[in-house]
Protein backbone atom coordinates (compact mmCIF):
# COMPACT_ATOMS: atom_id res chain seq x y z
CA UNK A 1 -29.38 -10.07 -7.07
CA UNK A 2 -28.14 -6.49 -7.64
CA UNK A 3 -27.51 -5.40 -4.22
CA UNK A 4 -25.68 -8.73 -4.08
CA UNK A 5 -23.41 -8.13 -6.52
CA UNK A 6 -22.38 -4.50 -6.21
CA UNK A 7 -22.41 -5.45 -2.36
CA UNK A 8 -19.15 -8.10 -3.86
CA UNK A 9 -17.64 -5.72 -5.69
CA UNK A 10 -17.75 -2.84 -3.13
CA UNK A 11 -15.37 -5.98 -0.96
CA UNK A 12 -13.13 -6.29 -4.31
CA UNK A 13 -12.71 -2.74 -4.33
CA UNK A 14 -11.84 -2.58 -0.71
CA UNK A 15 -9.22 -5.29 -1.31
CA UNK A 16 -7.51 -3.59 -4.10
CA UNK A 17 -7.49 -0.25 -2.18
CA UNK A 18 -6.34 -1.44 0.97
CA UNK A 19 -3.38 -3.81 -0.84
CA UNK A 20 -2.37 -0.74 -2.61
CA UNK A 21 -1.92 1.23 0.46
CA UNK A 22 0.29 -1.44 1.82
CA UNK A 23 2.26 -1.14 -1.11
CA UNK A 24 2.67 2.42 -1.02
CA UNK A 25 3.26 2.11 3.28
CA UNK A 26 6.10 -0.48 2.23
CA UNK A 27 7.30 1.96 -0.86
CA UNK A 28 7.79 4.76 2.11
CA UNK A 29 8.83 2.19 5.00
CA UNK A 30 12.15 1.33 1.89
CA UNK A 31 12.94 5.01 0.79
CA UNK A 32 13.30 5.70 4.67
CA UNK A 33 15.47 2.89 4.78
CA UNK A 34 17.64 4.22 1.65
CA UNK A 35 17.75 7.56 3.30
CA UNK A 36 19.14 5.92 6.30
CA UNK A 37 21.74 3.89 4.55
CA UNK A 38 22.91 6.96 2.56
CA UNK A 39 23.16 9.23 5.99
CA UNK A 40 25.32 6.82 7.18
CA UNK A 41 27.75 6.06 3.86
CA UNK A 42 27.95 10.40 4.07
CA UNK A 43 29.02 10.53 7.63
């Protein structure tokens, strides 16, 4: 019963690292996009 458990949570864990990396890819993915946008208002 143990291993199945901790085998459940190592998935959860996985999840909630993998949708937080996505977050912070998407987080990047916009400030490029603001960088962009401001480039071009400057020039």
């Amino acid at each position: 019963m143990t291993l199945e458990v901790s085998l459940i949570n190592v998935k959860m864990i996985k999840n909630i690292y993998s949708k937080n990396n996505n977050v912070n890819k998407n987080q990047k993915n916009s400030f490029k996009l603001q960088n962009t946008a401001n480039e071009h208002i400057e020039v």
